[in-house]
Protein backbone atom coordinates (compact mmCIF):
# COMPACT_ATOMS: atom_id res chain seq x y z
CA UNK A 1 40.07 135.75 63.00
CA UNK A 2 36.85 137.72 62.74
CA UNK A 3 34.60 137.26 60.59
CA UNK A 4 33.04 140.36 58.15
CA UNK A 5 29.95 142.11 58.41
CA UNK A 6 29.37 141.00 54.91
CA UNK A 7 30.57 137.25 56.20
CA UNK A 8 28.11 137.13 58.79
CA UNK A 9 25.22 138.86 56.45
CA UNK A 10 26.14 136.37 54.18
CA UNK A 11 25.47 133.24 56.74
CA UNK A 12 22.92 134.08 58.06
CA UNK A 13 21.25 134.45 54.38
CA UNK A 14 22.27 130.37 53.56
CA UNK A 15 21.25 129.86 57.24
CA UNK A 16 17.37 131.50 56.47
CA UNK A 17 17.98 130.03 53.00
CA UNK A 18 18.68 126.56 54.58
CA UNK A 19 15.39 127.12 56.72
CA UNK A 20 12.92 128.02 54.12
CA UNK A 21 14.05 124.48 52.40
CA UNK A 22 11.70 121.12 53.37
CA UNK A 23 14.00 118.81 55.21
CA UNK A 24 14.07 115.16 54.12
CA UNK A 25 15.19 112.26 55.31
CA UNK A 26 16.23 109.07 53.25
CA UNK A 27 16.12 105.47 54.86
CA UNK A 28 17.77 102.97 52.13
CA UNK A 29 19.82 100.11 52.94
CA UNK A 30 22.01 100.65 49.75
CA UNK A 31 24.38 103.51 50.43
CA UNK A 32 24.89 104.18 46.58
CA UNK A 33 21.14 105.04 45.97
CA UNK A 34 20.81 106.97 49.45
CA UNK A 35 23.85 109.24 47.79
CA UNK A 36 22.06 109.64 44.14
CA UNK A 37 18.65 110.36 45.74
CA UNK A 38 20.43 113.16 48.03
CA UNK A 39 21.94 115.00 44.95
CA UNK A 40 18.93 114.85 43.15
CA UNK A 41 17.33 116.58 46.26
CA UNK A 42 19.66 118.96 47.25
CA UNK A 43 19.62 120.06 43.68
CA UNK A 44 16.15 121.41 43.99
CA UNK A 45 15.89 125.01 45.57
CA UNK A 46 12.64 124.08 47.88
CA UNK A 47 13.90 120.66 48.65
CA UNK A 48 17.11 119.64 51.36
CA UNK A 49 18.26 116.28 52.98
CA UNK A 50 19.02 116.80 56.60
CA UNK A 51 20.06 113.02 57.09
CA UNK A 52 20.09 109.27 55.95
CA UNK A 53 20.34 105.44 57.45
CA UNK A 54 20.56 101.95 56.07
CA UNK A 55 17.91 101.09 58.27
CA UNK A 56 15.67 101.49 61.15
CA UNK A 57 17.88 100.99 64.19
CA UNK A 58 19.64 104.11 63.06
CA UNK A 59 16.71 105.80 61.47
CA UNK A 60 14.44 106.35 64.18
CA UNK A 61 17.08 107.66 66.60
CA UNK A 62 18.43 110.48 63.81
CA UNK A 63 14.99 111.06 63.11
CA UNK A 64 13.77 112.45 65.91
CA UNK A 65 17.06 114.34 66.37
CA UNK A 66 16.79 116.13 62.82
CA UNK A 67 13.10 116.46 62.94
CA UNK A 68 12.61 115.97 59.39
CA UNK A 69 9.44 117.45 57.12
CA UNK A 70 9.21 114.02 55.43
CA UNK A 71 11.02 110.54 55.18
CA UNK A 72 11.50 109.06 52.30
CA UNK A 73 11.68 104.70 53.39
CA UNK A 74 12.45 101.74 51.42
CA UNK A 75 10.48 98.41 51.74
CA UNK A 76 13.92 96.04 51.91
CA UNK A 77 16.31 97.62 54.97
CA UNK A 78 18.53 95.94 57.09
CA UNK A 79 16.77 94.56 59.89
CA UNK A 80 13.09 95.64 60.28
CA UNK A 81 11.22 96.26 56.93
CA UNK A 82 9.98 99.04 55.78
CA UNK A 83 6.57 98.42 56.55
CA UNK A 84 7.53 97.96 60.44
CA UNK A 85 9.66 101.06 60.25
CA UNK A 86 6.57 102.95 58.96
CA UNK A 87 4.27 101.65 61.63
CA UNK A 88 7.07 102.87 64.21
CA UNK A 89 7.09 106.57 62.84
CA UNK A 90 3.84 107.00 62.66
CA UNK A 91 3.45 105.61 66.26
CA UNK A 92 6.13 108.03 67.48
CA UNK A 93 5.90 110.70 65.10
CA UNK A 94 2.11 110.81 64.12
CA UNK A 95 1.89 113.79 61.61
CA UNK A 96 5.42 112.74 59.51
CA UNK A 97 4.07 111.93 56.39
CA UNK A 98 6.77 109.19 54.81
CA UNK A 99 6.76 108.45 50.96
CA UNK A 100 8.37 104.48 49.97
CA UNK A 101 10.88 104.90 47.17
CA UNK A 102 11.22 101.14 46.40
CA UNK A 103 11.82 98.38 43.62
CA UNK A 104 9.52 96.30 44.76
CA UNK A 105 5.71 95.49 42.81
CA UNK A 106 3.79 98.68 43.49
CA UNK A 107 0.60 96.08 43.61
CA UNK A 108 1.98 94.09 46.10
CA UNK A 109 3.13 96.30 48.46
CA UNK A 110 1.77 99.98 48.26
CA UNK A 111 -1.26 99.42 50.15
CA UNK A 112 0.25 97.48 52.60
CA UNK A 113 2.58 100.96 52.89
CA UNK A 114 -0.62 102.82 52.89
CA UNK A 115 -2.19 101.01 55.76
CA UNK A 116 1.06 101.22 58.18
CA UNK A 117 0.58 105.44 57.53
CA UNK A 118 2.77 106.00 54.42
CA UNK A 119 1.22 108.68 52.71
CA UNK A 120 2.57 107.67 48.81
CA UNK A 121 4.85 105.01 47.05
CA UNK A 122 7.00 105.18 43.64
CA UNK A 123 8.97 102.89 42.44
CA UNK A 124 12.77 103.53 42.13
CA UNK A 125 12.27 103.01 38.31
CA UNK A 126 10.37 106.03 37.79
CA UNK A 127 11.99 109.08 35.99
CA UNK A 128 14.04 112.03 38.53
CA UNK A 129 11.32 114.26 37.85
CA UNK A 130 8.45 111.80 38.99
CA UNK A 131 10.00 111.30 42.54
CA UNK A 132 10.65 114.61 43.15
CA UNK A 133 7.14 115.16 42.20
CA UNK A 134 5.85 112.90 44.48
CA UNK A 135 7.92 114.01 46.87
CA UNK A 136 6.33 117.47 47.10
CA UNK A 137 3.19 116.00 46.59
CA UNK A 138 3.30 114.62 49.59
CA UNK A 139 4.50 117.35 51.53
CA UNK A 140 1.74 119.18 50.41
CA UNK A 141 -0.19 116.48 52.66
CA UNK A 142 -1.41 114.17 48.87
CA UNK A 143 -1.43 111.15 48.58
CA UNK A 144 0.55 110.08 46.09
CA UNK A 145 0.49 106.41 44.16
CA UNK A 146 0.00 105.81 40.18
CA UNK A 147 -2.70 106.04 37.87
CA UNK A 148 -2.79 102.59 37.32
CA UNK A 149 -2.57 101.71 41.62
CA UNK A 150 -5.17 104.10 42.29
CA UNK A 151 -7.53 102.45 38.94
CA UNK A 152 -6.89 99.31 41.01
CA UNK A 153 -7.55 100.65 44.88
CA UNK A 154 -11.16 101.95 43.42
CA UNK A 155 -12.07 98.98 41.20
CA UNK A 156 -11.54 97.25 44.70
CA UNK A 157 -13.57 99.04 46.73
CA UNK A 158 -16.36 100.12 44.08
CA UNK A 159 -19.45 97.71 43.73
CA UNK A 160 -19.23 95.42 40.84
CA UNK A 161 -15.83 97.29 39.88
CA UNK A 162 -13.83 94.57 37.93
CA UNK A 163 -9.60 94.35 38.41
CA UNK A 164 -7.62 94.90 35.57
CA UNK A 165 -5.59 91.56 36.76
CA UNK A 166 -5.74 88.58 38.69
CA UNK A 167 -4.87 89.24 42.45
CA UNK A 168 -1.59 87.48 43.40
CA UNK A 169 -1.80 84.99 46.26
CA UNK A 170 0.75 86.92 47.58
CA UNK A 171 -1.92 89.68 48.74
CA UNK A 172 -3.14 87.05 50.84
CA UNK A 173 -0.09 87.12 53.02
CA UNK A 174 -0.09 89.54 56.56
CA UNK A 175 2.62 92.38 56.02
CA UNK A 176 4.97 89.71 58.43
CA UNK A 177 4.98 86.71 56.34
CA UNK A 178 5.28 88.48 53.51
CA UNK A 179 8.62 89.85 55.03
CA UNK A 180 9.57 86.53 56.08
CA UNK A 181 8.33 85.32 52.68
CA UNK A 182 10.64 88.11 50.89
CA UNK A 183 14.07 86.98 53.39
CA UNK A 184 13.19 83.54 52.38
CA UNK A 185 13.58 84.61 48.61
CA UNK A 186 16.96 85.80 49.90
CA UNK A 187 17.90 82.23 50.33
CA UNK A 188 18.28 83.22 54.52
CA UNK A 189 17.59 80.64 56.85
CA UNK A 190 15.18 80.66 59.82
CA UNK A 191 17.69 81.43 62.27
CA UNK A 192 18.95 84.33 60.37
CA UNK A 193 15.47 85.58 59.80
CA UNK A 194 14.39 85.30 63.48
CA UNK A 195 17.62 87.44 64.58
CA UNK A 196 16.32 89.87 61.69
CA UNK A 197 12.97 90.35 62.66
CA UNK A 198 13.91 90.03 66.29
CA UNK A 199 11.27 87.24 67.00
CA UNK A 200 12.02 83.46 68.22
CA UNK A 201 12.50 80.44 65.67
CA UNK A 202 9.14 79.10 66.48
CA UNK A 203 7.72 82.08 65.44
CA UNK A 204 9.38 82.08 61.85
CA UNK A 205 8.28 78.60 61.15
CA UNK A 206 4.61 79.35 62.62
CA UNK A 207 5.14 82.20 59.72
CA UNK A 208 6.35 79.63 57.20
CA UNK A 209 3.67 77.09 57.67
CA UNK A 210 0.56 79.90 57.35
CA UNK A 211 2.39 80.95 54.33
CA UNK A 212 2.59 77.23 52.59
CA UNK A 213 -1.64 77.21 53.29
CA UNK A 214 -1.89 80.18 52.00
CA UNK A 215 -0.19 79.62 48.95
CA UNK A 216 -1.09 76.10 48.49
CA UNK A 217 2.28 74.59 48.46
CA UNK A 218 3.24 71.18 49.70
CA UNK A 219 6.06 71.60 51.84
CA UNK A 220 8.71 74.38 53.12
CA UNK A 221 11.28 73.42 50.16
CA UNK A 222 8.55 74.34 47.76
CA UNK A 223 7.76 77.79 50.14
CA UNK A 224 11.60 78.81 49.56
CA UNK A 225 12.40 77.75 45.90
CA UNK A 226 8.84 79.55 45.05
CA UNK A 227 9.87 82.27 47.40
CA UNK A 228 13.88 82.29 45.32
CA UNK A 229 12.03 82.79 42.04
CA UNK A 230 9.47 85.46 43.21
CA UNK A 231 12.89 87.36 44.57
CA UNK A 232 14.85 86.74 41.36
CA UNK A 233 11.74 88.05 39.28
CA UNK A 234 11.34 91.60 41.56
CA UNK A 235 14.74 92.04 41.69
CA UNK A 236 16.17 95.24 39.80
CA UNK A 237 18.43 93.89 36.97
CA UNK A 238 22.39 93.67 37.76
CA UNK A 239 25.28 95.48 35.64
């Protein structure tokens, strides 16, 4: 059957329509928020997703495939965090700007996502209209963090400038044993986290015994029941 003049005037408007959109792509490793954050997006008449992935493995393949205006990254994914996965697109795909959508502590982890090349990070908590805010802020080549994170980020590097709040000893932990820190809270053991992070045992309890220094525990049981609470605490309410 042949299609219509009108048919084919007609796609080739939502093709140019399609076109004039920013392309997005969404790396979550819950498949329930990846759907809700694609509505939200494809509701918006500038805004389209072109693709998603649980995690990196599958990520950075369908990435460069799709060729995506921005990617939108979580800090917990299957596999390789966040951070890593951030690092890897910027080493591959220098000018992508990425924006971390995540429930994790913006204080804890948003410059860390700043230094690996993310250009902005919002929690998951924030309101519909605040991500897709961000969102284009970031497009438009902004950074984009909160009033409060950016209040901290210039006390911090301002003479004299005094911190709203105590620093965490967690900011004294590399972006890697914080991961391993943050699968520890997961209750996973050290084989499991080696095969995660694709690096030998010895590696993960080198990791593990820099972290009890750093922290000032005693032993490793302390690192992981410390490291179960700190999980519990940042982790989004059930139900």
């Amino acid at each position: 059957m042949t299609n219509s003049p009108a048919d084919r005037d007609a796609a080739e408007h939502t093709q140019t329509a399609k076109s004039d959109k920013s392309r997005i792509f969404i790396v979550d490793d819950h498949a329930m928020f990846r759907e809700g954050l694609r509505q939200l997006i494809n509701l918006e008449p500038d805004l389209m997703v072109c693709g998603d992935a649980p995690g990196a493995a599958e990520a950075l393949p369908a990435i460069a495939a799709s060729q995506p205006d921005l990617v939108i990254v979580d800090i917990s994914l299957a596999g390789t965090s966040g951070i890593d996965l951030i690092k890897s697109l910027k080493r591959d795909h220098e000018d992508l700007p990425v924006l971390v959508v995540s429930m994790h502590a913006e204080f804890l982890y948003a410059e860390r996502a700043l230094r690996a090349g993310a250009m902005g990070y919002i929690m998951k908590s924030e309101p519909a209209r605040t991500v897709v805010a961000a969102i284009r802020k970031v497009l438009r080549g902004e950074v984009h963090i909160s009033e409060k994170m950016a209040s901290a980020v210039v006390a911090k590097f301002v003479q004299g400038g005094a911190a709203e709040r105590p620093p965490s000893p967690l900011e004294t932990l590399s972006d890697r044993e914080l991961e391993v820190f943050r699968l520890l809270g997961q209750s996973k053991g050290t084989r499991q986290i080696a095969e995660e992070m694709n690096v030998a045992l010895p590696t993960i309890s080198s990791f593990k015994n820099r972290i009890k220094e750093k922290l000032g525990l005693k032993n490793s049981t302390e690192v992981i029941l410390y490291a179960i609470q700190w999980f519990r605490e940042e982790a989004p309410p059930k139900g």
